[in-house]
PDB file of N, CA and C in Angstrom:
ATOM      1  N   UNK A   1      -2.541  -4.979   0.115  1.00  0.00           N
ATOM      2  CA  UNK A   1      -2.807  -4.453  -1.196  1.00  0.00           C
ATOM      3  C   UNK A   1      -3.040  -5.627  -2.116  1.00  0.00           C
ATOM      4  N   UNK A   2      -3.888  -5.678  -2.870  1.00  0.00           N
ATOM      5  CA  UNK A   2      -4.670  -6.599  -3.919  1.00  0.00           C
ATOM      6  C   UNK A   2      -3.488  -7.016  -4.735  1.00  0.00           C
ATOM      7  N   UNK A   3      -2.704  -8.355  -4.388  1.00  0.00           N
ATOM      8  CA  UNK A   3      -1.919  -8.626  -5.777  1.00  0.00           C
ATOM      9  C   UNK A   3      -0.545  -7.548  -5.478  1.00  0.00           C
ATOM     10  N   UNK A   4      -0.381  -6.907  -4.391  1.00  0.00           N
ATOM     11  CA  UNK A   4       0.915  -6.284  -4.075  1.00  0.00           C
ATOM     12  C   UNK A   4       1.871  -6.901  -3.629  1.00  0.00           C
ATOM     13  N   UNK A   5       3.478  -6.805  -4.025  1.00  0.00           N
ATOM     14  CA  UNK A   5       4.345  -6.818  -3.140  1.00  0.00           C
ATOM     15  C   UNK A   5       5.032  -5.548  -2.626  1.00  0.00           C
ATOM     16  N   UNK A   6       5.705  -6.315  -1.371  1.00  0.00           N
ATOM     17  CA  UNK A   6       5.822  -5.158  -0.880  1.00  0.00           C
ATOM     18  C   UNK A   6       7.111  -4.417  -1.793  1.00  0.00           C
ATOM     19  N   UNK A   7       7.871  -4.459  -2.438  1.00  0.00           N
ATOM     20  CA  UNK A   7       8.915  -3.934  -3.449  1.00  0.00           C
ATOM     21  C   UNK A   7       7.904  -3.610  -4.520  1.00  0.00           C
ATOM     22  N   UNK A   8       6.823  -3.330  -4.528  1.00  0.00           N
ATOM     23  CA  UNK A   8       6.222  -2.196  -6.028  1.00  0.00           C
ATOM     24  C   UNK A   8       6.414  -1.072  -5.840  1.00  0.00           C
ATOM     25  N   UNK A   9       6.604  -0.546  -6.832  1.00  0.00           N
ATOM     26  CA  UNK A   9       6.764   0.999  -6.527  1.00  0.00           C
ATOM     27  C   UNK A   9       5.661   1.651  -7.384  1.00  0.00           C
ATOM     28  N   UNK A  10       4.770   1.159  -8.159  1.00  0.00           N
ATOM     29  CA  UNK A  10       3.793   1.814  -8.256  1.00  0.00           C
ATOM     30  C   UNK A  10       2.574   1.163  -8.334  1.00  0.00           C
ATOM     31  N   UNK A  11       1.192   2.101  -8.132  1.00  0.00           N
ATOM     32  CA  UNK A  11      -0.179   1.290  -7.752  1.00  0.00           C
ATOM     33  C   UNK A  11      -0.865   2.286  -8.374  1.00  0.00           C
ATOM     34  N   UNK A  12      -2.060   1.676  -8.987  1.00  0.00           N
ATOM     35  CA  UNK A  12      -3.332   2.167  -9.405  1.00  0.00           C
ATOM     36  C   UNK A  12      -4.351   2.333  -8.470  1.00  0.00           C
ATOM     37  N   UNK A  13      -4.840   3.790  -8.464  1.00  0.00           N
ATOM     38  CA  UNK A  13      -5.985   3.750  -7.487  1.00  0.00           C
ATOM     39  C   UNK A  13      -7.312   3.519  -7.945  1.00  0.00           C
ATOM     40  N   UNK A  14      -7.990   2.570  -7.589  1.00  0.00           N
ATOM     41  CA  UNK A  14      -9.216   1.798  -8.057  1.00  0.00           C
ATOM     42  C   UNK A  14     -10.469   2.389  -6.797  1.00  0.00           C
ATOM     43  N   UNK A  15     -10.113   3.128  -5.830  1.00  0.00           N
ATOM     44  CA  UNK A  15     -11.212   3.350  -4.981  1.00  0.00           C
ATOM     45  C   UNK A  15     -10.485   4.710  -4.327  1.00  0.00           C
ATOM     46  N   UNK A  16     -11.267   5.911  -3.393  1.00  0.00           N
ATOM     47  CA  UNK A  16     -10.694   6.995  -3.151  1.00  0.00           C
ATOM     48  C   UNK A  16     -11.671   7.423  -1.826  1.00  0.00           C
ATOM     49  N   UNK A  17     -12.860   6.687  -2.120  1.00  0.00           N
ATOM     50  CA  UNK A  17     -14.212   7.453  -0.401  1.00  0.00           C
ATOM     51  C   UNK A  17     -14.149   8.791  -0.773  1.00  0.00           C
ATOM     52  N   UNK A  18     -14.117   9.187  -2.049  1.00  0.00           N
ATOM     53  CA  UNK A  18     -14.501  10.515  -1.712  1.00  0.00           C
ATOM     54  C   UNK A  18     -13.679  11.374  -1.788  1.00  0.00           C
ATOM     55  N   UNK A  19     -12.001  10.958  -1.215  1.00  0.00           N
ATOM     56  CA  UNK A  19     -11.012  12.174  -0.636  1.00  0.00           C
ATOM     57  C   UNK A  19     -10.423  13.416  -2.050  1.00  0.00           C
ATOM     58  N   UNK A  20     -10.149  13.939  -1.863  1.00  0.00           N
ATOM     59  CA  UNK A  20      -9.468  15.216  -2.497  1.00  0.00           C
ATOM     60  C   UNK A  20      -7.932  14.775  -3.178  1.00  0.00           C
ATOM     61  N   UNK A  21      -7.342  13.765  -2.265  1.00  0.00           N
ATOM     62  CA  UNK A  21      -6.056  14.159  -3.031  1.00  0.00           C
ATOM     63  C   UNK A  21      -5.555  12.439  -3.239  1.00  0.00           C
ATOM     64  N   UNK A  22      -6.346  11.757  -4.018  1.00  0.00           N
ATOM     65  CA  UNK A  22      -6.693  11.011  -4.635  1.00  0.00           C
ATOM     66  C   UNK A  22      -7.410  10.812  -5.925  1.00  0.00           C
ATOM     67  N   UNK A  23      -6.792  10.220  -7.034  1.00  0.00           N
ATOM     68  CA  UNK A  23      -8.140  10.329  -8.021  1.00  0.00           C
ATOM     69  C   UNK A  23      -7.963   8.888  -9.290  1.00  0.00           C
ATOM     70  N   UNK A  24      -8.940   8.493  -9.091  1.00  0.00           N
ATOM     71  CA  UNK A  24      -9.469   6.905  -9.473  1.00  0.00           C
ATOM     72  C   UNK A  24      -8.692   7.297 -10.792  1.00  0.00           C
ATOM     73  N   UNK A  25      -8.467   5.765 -11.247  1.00  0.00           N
ATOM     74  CA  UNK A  25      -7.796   5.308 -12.182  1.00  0.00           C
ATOM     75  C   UNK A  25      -6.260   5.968 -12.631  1.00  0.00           C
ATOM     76  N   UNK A  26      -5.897   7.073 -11.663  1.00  0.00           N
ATOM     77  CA  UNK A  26      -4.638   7.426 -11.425  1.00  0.00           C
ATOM     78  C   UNK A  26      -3.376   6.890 -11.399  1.00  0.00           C
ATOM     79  N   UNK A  27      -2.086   6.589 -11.442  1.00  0.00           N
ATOM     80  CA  UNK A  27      -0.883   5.856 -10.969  1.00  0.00           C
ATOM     81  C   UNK A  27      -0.383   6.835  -9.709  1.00  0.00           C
ATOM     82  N   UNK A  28       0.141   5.967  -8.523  1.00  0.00           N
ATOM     83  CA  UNK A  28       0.830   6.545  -8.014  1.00  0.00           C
ATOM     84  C   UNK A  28       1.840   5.965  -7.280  1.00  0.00           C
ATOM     85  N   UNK A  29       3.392   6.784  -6.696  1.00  0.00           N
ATOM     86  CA  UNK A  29       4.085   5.887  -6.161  1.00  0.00           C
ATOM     87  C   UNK A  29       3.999   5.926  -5.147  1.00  0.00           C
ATOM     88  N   UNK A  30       3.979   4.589  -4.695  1.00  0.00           N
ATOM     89  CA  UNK A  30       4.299   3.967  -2.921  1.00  0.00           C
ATOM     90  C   UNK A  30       5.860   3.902  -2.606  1.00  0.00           C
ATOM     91  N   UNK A  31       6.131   4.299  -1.117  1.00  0.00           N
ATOM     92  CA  UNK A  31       7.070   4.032  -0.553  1.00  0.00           C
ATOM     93  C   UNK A  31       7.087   2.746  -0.027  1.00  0.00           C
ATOM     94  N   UNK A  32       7.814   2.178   0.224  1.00  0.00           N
ATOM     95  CA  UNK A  32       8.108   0.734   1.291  1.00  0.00           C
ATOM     96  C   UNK A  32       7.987   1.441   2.764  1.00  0.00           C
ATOM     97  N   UNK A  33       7.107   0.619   3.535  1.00  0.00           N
ATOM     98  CA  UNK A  33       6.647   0.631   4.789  1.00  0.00           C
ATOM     99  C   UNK A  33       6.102  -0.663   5.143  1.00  0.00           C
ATOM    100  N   UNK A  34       6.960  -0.975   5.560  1.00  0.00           N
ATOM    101  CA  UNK A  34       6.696  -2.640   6.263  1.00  0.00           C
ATOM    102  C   UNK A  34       5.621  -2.501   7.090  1.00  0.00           C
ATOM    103  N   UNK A  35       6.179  -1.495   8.123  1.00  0.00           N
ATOM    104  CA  UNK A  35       4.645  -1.694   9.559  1.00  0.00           C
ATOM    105  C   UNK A  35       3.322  -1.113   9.044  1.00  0.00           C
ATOM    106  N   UNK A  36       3.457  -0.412   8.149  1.00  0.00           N
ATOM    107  CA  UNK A  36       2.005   0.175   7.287  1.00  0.00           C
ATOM    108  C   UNK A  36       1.014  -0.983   6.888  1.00  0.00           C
ATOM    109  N   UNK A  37       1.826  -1.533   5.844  1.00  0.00           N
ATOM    110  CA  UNK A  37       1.774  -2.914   5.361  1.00  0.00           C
ATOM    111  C   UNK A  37       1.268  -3.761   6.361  1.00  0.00           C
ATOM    112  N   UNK A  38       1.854  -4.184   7.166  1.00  0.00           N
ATOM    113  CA  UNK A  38       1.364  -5.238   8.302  1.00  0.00           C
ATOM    114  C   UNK A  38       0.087  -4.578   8.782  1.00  0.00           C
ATOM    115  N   UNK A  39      -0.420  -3.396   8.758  1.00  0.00           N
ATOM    116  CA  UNK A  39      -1.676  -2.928   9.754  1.00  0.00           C
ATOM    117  C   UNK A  39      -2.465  -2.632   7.798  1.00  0.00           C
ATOM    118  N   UNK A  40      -2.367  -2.740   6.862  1.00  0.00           N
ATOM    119  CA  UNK A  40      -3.356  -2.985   5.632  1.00  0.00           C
ATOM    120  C   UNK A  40      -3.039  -1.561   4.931  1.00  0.00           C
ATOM    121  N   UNK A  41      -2.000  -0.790   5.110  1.00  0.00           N
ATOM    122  CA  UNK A  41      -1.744   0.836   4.453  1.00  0.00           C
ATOM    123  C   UNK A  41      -0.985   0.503   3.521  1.00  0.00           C
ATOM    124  N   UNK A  42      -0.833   1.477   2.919  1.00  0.00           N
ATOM    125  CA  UNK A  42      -0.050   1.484   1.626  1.00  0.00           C
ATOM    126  C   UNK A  42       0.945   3.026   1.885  1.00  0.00           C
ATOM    127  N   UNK A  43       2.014   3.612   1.836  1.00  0.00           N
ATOM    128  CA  UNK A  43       2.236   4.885   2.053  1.00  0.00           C
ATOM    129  C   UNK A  43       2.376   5.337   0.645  1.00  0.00           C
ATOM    130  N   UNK A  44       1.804   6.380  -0.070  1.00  0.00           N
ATOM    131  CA  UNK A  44       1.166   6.847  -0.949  1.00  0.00           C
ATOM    132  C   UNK A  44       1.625   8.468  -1.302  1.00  0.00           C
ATOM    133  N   UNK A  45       2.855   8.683  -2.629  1.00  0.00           N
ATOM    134  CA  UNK A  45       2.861   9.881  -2.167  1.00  0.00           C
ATOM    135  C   UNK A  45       1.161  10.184  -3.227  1.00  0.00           C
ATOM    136  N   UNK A  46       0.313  11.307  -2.637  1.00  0.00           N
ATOM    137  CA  UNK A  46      -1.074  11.650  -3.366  1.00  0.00           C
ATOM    138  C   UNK A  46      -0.658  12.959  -4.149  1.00  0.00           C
ATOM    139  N   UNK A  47      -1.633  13.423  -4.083  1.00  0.00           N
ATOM    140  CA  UNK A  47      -1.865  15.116  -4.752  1.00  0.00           C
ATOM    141  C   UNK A  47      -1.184  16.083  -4.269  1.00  0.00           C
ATOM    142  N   UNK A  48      -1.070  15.784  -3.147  1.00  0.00           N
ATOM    143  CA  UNK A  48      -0.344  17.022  -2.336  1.00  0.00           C
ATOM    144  C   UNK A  48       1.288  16.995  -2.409  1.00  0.00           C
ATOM    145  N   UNK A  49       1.748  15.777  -2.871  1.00  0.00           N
ATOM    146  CA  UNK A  49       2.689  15.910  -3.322  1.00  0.00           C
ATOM    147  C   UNK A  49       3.921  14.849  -1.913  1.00  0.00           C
ATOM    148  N   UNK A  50       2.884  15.012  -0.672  1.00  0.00           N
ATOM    149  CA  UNK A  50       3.893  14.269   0.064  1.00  0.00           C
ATOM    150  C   UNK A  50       2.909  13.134   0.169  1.00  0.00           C
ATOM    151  N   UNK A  51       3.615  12.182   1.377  1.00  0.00           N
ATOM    152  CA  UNK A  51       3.614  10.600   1.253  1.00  0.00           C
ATOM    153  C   UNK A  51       2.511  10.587   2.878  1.00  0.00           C
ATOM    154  N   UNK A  52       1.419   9.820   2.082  1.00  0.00           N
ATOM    155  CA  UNK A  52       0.702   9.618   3.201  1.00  0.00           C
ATOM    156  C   UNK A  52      -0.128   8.119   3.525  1.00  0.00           C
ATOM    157  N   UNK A  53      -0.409   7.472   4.487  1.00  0.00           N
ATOM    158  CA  UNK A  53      -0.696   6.502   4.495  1.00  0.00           C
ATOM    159  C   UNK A  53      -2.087   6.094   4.208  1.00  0.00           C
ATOM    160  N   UNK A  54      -2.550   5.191   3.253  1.00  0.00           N
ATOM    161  CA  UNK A  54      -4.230   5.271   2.717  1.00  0.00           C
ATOM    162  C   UNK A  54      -4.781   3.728   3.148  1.00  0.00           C
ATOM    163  N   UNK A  55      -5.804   3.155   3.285  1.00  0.00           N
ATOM    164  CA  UNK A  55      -6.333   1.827   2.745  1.00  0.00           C
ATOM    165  C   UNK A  55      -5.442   1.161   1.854  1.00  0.00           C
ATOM    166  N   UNK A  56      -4.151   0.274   2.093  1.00  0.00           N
ATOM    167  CA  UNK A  56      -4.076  -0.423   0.794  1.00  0.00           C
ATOM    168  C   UNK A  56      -5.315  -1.159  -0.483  1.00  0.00           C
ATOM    169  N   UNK A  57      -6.321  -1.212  -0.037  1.00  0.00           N
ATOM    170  CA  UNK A  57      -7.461  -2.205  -0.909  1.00  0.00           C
ATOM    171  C   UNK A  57      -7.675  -0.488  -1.923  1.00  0.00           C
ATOM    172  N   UNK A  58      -7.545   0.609  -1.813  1.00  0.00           N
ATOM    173  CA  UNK A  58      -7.614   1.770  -2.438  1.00  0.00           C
ATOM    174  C   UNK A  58      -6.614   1.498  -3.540  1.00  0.00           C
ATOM    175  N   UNK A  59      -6.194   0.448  -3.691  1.00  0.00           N
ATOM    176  CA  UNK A  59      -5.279   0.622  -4.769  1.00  0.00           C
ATOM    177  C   UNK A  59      -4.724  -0.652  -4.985  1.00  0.00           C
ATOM    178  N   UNK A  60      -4.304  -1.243  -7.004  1.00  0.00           N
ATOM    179  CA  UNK A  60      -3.311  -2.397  -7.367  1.00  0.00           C
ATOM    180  C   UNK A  60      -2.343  -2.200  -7.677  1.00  0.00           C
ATOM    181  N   UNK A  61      -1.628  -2.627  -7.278  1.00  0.00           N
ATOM    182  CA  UNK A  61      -0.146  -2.560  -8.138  1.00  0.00           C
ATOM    183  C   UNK A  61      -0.191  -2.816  -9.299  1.00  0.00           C
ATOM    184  N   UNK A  62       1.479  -2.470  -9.620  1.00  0.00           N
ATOM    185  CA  UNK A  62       1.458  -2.354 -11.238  1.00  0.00           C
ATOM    186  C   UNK A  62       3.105  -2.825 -11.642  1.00  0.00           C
ATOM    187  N   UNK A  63       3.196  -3.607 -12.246  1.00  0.00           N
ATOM    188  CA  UNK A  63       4.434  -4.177 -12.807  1.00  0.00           C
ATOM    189  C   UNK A  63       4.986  -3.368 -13.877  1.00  0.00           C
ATOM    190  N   UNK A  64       5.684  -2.320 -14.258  1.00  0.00           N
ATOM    191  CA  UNK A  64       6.017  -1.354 -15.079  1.00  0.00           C
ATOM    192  C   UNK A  64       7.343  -1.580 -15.647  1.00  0.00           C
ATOM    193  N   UNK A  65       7.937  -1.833 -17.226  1.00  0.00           N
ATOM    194  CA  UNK A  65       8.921  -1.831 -17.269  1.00  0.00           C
ATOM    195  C   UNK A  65      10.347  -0.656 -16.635  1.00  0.00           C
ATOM    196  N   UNK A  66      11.528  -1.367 -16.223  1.00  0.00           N
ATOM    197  CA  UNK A  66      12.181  -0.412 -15.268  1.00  0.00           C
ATOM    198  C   UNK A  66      12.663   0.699 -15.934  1.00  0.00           C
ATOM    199  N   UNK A  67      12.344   1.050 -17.185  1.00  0.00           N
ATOM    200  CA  UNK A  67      12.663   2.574 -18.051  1.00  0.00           C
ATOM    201  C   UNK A  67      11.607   3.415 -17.744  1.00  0.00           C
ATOM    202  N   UNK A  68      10.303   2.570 -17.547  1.00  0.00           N
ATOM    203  CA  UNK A  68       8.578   3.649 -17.371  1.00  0.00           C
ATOM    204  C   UNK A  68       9.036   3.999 -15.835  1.00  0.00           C
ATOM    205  N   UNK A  69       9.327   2.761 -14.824  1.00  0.00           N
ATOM    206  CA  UNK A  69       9.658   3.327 -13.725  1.00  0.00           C
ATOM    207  C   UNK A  69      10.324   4.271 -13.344  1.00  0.00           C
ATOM    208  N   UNK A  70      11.261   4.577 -13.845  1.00  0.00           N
ATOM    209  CA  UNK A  70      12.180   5.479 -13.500  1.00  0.00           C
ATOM    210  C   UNK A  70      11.947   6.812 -14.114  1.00  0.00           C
ATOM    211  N   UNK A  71      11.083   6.904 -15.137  1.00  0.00           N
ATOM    212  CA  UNK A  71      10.545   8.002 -15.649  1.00  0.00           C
ATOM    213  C   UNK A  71       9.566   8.729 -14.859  1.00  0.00           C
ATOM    214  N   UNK A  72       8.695   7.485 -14.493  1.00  0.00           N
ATOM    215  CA  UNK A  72       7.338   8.165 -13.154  1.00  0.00           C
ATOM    216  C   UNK A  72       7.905   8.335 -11.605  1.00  0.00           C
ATOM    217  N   UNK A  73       9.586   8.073 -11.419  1.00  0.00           N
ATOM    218  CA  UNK A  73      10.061   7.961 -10.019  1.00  0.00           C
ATOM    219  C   UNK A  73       9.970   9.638  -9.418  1.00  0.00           C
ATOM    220  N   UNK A  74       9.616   9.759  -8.560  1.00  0.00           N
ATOM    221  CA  UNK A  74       9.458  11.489  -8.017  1.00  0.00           C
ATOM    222  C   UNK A  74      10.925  11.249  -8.001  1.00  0.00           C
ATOM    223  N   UNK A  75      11.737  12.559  -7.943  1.00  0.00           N
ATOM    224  CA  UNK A  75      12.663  12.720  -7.631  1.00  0.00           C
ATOM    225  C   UNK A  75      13.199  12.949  -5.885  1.00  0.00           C
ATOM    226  N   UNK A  76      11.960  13.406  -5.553  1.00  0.00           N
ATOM    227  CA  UNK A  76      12.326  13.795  -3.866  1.00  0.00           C
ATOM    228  C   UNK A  76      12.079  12.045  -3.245  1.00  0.00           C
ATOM    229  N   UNK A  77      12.121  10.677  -4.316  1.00  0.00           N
ATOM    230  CA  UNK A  77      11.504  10.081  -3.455  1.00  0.00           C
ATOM    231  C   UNK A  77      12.084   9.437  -2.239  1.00  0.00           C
ATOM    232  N   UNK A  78      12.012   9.259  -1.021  1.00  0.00           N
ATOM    233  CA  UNK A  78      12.422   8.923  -0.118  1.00  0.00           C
ATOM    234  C   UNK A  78      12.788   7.929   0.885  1.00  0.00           C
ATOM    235  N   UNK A  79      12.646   6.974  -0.522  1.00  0.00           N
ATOM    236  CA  UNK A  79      12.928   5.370  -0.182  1.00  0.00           C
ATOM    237  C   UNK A  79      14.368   5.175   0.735  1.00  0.00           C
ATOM    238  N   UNK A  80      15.539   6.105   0.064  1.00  0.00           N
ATOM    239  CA  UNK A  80      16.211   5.950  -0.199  1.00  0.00           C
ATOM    240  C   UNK A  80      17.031   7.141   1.587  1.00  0.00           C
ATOM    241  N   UNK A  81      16.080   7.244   2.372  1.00  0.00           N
ATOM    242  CA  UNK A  81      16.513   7.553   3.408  1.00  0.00           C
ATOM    243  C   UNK A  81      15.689   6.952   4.476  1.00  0.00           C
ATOM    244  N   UNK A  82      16.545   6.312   5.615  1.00  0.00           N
ATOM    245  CA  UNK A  82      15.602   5.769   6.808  1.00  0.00           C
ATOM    246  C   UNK A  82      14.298   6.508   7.273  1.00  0.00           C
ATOM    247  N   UNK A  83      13.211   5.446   7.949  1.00  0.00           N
ATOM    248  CA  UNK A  83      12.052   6.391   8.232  1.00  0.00           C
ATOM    249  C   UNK A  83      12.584   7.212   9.321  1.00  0.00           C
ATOM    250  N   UNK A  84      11.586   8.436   9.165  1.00  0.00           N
ATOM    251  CA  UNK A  84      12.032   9.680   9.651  1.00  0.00           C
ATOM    252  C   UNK A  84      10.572   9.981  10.248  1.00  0.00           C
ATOM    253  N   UNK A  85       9.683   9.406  10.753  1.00  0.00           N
ATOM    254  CA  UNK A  85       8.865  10.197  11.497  1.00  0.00           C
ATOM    255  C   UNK A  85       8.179   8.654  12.435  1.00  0.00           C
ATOM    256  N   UNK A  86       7.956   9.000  13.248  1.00  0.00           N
ATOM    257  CA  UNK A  86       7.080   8.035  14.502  1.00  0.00           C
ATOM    258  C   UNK A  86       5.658   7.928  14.137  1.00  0.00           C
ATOM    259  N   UNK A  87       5.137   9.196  13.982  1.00  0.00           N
ATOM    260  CA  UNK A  87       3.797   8.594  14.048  1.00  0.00           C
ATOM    261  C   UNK A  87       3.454   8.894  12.505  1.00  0.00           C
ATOM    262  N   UNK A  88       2.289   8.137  12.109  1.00  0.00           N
ATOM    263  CA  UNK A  88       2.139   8.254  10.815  1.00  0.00           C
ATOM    264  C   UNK A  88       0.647   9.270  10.240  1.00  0.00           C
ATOM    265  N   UNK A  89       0.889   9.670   9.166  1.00  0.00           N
ATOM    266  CA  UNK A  89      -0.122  10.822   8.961  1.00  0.00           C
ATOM    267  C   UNK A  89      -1.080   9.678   8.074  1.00  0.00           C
ATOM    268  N   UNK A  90      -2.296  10.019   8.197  1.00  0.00           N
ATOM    269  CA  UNK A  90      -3.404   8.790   7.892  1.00  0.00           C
ATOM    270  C   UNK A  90      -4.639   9.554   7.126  1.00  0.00           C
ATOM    271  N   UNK A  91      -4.793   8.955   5.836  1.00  0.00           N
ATOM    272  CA  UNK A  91      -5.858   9.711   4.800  1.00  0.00           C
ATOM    273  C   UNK A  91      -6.685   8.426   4.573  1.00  0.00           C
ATOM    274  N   UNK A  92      -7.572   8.751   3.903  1.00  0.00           N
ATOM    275  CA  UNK A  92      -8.920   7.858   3.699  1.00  0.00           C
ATOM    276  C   UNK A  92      -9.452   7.076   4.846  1.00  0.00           C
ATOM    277  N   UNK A  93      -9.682   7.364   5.826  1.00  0.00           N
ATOM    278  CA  UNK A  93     -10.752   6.427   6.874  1.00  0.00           C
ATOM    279  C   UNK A  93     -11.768   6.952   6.710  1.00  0.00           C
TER     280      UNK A  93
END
């Protein structure tokens, strides 16, 4: 991801191919996913409301003071429990 670390919790989407549950110049929050990360993903919750893995270059991070953060934090978000699935669900190719 352009200018990401991996501890952001939120990113601007600057590119989308098109997809549905994506939409340019949007904010949205990322989960931490190391092995995503290492193969160029970003895990992304989108439109649909759950967390899916996109193109990191689909998106910049964003340095947000930690009061805005916690205001835009989903509540279901799921940082905060070990990963829970093997294979990963994959949007924008």
């Amino acid at each position: 991801m352009k200018n990401a670390k991996l501890g952001s919790r939120f990113v601007l989407c600057i590119r989308h191919d098109g997809g549905d549950d994506l939409e340019l110049r949007k904010v949205y929050q990322i989960l931490p996913d190391r092995a995503a990360a290492r193969e160029g993903y970003a895990r992304v919750i989108d439109e649909s409301g759950e967390d899916y893995l996109y193109p990191a270059n689909f998106f910049v991070s964003l340095k947000l003071p930690i009061t805005v953060s916690r205001k835009l934090a989903s509540p279901s978000w799921r940082a905060l429990k070990p990963a829970r699935r093997a294979t990963a669900r994959v949007r924008g190719l």
